[in-house]
N, C-alpha and C. Protein backbone atom coordinates (compact mmCIF):
# COMPACT_ATOMS: atom_id res chain seq x y z
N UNK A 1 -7.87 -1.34 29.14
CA UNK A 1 -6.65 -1.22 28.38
C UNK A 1 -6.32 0.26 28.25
N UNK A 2 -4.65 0.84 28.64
CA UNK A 2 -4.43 2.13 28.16
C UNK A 2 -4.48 2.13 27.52
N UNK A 3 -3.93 4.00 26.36
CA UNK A 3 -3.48 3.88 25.48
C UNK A 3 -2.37 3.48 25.00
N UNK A 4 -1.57 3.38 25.96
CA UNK A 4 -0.64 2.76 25.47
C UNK A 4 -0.30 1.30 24.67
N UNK A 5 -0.95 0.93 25.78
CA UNK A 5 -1.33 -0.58 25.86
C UNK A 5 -1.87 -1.18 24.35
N UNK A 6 -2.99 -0.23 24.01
CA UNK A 6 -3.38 -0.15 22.98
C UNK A 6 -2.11 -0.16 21.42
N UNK A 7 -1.54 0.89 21.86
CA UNK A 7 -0.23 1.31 20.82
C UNK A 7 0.53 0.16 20.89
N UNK A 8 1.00 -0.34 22.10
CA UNK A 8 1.82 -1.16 21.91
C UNK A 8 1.35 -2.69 21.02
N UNK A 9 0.01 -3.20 21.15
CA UNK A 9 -0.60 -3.71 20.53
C UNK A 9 -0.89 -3.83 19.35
N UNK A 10 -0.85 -2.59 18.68
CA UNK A 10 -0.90 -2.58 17.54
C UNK A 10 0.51 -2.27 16.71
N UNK A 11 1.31 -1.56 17.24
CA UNK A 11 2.94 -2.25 16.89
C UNK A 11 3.15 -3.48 16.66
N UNK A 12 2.77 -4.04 18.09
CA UNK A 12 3.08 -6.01 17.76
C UNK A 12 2.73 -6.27 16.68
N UNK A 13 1.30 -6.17 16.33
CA UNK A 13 0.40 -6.64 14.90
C UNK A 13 0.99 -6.33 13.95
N UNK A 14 1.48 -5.20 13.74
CA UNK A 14 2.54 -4.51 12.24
C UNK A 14 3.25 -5.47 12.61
N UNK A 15 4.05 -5.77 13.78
CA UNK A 15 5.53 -6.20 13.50
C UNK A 15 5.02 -7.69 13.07
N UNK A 16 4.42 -8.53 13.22
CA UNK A 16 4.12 -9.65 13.04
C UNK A 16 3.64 -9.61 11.53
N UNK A 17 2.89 -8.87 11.06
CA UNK A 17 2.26 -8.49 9.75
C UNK A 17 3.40 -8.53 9.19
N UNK A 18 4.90 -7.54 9.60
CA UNK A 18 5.96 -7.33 8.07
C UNK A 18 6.53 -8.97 8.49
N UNK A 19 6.73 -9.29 9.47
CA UNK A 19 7.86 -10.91 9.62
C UNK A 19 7.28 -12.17 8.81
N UNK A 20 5.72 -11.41 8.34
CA UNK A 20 4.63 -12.94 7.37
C UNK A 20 4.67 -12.59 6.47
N UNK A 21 5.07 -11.55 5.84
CA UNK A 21 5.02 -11.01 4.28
C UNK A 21 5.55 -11.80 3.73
N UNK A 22 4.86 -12.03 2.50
CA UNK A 22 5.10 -13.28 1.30
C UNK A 22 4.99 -12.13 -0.40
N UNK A 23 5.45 -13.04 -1.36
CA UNK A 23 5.38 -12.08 -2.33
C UNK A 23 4.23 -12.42 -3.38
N UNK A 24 3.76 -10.85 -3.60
CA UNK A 24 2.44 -10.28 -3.85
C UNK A 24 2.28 -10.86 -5.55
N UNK A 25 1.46 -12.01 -5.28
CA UNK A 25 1.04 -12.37 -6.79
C UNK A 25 0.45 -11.51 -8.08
N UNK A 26 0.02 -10.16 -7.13
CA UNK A 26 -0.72 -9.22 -8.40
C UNK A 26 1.02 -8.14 -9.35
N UNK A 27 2.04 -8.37 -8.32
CA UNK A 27 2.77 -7.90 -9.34
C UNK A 27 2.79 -8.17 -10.50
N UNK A 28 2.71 -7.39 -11.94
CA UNK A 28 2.76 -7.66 -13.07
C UNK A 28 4.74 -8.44 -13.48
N UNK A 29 4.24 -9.04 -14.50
CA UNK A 29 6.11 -10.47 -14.26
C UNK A 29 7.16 -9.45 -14.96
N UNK A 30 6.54 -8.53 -15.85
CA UNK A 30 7.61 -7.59 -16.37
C UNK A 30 8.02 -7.04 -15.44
N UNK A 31 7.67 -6.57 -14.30
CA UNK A 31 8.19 -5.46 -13.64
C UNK A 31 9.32 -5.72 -12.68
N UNK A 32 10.39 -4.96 -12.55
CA UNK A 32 11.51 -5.19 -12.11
C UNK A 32 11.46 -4.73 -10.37
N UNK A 33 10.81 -5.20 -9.90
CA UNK A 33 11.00 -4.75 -8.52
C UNK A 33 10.12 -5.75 -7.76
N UNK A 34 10.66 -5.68 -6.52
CA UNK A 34 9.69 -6.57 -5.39
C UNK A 34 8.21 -6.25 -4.46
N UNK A 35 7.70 -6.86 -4.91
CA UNK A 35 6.38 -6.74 -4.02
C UNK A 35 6.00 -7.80 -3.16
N UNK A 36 5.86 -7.32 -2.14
CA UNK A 36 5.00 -8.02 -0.79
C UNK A 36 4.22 -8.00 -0.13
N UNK A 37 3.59 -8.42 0.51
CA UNK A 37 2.51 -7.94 1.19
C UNK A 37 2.34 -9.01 2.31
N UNK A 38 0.75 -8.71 3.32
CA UNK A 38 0.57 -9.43 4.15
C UNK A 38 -0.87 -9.02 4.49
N UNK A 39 -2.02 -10.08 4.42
CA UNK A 39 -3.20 -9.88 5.10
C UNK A 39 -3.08 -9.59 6.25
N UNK A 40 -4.61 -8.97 7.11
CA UNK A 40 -4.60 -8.70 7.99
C UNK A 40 -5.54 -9.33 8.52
N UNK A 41 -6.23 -10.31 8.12
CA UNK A 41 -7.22 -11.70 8.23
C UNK A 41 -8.11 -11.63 7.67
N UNK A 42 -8.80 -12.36 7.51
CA UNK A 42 -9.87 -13.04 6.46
C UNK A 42 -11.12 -12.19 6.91
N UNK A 43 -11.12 -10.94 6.90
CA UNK A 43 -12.78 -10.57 7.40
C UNK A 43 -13.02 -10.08 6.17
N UNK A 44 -14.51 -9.23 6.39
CA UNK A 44 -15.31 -8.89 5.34
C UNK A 44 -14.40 -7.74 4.45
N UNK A 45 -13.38 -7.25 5.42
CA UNK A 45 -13.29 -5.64 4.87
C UNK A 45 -11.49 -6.46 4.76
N UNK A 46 -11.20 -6.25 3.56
CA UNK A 46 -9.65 -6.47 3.52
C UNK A 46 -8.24 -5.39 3.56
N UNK A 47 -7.41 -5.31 4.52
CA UNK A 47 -7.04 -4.98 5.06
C UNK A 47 -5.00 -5.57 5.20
N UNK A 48 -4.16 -4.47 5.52
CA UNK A 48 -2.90 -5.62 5.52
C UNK A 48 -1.52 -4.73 5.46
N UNK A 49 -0.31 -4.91 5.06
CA UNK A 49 0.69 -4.07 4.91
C UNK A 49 1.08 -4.82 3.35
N UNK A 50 1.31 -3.72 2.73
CA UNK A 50 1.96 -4.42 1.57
C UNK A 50 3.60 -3.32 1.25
N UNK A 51 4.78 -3.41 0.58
CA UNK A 51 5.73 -2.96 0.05
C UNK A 51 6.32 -3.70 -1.20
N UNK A 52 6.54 -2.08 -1.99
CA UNK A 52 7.44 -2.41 -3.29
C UNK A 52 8.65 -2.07 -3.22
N UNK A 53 9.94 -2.43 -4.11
CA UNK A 53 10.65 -1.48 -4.33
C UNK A 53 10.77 -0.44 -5.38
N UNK A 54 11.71 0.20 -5.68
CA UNK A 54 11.53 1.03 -6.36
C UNK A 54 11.47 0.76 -7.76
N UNK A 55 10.10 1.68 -8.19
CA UNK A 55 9.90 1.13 -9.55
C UNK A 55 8.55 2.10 -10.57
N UNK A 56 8.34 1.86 -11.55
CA UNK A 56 7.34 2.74 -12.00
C UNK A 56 6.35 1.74 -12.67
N UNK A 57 5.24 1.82 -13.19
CA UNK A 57 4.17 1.03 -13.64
C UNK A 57 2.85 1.75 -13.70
N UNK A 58 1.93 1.36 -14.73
CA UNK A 58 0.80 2.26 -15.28
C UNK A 58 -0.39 1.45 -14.88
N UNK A 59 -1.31 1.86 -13.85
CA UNK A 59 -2.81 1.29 -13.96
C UNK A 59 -3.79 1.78 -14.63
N UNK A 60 -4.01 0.62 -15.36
CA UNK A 60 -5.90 1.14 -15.85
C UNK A 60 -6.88 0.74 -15.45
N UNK A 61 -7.97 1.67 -15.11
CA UNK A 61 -9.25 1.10 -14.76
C UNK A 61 -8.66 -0.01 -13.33
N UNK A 62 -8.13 0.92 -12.11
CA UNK A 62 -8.18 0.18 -10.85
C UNK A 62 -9.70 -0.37 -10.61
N UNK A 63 -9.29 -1.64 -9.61
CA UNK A 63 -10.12 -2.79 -10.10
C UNK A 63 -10.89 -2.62 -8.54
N UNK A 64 -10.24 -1.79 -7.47
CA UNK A 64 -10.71 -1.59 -6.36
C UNK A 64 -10.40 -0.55 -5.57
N UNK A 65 -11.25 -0.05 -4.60
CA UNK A 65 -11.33 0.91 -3.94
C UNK A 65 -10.51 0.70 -3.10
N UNK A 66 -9.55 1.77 -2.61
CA UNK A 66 -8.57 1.49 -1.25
C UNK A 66 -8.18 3.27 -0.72
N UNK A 67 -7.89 2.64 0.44
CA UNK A 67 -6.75 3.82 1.00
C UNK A 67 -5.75 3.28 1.78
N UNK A 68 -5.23 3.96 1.55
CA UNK A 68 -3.62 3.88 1.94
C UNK A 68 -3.05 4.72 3.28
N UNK A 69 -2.04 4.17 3.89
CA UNK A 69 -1.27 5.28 4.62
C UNK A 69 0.33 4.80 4.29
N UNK A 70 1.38 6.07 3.80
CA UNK A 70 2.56 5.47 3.20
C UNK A 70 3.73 5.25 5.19
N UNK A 71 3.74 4.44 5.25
CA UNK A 71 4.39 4.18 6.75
C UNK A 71 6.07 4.00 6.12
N UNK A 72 6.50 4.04 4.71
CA UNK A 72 7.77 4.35 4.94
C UNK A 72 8.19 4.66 3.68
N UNK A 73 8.80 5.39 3.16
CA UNK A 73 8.89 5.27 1.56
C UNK A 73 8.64 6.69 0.90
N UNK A 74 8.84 6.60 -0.38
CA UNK A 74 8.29 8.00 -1.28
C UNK A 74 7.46 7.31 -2.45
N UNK A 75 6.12 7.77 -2.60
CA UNK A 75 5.17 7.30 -3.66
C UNK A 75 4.94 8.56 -4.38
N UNK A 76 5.12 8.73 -5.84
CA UNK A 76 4.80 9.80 -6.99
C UNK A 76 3.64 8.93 -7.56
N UNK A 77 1.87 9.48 -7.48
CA UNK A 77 1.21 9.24 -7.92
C UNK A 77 0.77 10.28 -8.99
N UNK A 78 0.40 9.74 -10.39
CA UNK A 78 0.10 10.49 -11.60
C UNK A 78 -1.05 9.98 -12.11
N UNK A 79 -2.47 11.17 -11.96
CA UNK A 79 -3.58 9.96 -12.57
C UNK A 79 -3.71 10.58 -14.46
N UNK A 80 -4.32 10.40 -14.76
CA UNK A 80 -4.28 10.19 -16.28
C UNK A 80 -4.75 11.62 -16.77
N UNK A 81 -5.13 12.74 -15.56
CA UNK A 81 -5.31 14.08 -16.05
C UNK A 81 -3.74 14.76 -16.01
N UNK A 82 -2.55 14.00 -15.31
CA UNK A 82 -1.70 14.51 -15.26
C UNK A 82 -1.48 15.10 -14.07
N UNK A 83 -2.31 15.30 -13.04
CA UNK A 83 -1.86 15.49 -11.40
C UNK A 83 -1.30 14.71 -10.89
N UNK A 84 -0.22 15.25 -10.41
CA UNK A 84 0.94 14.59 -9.57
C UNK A 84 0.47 14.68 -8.09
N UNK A 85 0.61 13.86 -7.48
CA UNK A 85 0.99 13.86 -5.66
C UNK A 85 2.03 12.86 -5.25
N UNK A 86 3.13 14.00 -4.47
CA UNK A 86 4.11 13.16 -4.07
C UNK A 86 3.47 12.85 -2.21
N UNK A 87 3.89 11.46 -2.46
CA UNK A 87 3.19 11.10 -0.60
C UNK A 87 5.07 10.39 -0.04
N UNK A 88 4.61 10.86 0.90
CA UNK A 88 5.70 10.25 2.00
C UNK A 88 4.86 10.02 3.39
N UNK A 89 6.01 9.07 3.88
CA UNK A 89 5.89 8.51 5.46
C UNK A 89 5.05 9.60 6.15
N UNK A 90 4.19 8.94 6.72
CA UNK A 90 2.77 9.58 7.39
C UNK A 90 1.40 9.81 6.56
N UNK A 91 1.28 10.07 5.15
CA UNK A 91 0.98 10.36 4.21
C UNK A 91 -0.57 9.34 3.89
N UNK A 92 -1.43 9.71 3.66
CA UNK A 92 -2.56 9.02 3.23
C UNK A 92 -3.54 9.43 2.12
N UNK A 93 -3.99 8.62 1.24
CA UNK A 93 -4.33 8.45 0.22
C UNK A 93 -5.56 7.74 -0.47
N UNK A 94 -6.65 8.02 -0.94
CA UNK A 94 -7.33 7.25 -1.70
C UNK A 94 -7.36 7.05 -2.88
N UNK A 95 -7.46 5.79 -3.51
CA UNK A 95 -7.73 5.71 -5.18
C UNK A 95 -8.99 5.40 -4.92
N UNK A 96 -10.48 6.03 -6.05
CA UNK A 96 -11.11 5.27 -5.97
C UNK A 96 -11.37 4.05 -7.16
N UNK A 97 -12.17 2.87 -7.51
CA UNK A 97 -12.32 2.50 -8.48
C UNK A 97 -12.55 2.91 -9.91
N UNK A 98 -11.46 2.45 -10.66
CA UNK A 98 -11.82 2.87 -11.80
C UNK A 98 -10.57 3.64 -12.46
N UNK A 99 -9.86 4.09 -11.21
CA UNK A 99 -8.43 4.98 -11.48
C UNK A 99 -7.81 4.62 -12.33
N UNK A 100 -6.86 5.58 -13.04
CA UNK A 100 -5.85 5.56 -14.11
C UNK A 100 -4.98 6.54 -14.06
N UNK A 101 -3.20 5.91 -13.80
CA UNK A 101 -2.57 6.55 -14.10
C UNK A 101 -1.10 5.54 -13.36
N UNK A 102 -0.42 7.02 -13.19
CA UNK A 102 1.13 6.28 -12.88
C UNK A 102 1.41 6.15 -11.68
N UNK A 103 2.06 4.82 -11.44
CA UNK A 103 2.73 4.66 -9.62
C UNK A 103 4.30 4.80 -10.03
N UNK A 104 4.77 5.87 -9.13
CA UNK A 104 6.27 5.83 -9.35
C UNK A 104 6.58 5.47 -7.40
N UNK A 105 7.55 4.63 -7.35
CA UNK A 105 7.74 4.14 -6.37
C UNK A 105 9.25 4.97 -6.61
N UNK A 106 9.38 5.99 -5.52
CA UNK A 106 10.97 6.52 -5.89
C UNK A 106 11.81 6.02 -4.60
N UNK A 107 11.71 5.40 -3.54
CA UNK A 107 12.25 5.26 -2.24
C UNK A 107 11.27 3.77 -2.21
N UNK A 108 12.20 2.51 -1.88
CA UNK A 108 11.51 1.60 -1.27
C UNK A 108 10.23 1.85 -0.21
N UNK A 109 8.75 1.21 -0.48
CA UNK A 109 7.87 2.20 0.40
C UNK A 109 7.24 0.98 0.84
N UNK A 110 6.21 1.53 1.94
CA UNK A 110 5.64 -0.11 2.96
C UNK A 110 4.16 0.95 3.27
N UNK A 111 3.24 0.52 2.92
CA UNK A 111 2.10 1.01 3.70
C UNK A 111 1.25 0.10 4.21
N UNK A 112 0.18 0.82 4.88
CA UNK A 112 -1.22 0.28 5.33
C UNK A 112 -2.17 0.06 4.54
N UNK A 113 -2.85 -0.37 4.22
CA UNK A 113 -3.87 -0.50 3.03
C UNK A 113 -5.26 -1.29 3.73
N UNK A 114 -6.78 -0.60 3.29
CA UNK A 114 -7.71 -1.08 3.39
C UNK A 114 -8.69 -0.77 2.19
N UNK A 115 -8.90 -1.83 1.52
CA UNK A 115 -10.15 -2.41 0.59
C UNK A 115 -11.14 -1.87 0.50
N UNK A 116 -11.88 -1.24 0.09
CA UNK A 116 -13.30 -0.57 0.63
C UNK A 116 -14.55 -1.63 0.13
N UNK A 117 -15.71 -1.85 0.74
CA UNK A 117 -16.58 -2.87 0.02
C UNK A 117 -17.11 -2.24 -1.09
């Protein structure tokens, strides 16, 4: 397999990933915006595309380890010391467990996301 071949392959998979997106039961019901997402199959390590729209909301004590890559969108992350990072398209990110602070979703955003065990 080229690389290409490869690339093009894994385009397909995104594109098939956003056309199955269903909406994301962990949204909290107050919150005024849309969330979606989409596994990336049932293996050990969880994995997938998820998007919100624009919106703001406070985590405490994140419940899991992840990283991110923002593939379209503007994310203002604020953890509870008060550091800001603004991420955009291309942009990658870890929370680890346990995190606290603010998600400001300022631009409808879509990333990559993987679970850590």
């Amino acid at each position: 397999m080229t690389e290409s071949d490869t690339l093009r392959t894994l385009t397909a998979t995104l594109d098939r990933l956003f056309d199955a997106m269903e909406p994301d039961p962990e949204k909290p019901a107050d919150l005024d915006s849309v969330w979606r997402y989409a596994p990336l199959g049932s293996r050990s390590l969880e994995s997938g595309v998820w998007e919100a729209t624009a919106a703001t909301w406070t985590e405490e004590d994140y419940p899991v380890e992840e990283v991110c890559v923002i593939l379209a969108g503007h994310l203002r992350l604020t953890d509870s010391n008060g550091a800001t990072h603004d991420l955009r398209t291309g942009d990658a990110f870890h929370l680890p467990r346990g995190w606290s602070g603010t998600w400001e979703v300022l631009e409808d955003m879509r990333t990559f996301y993987v679970i850590l065990p």
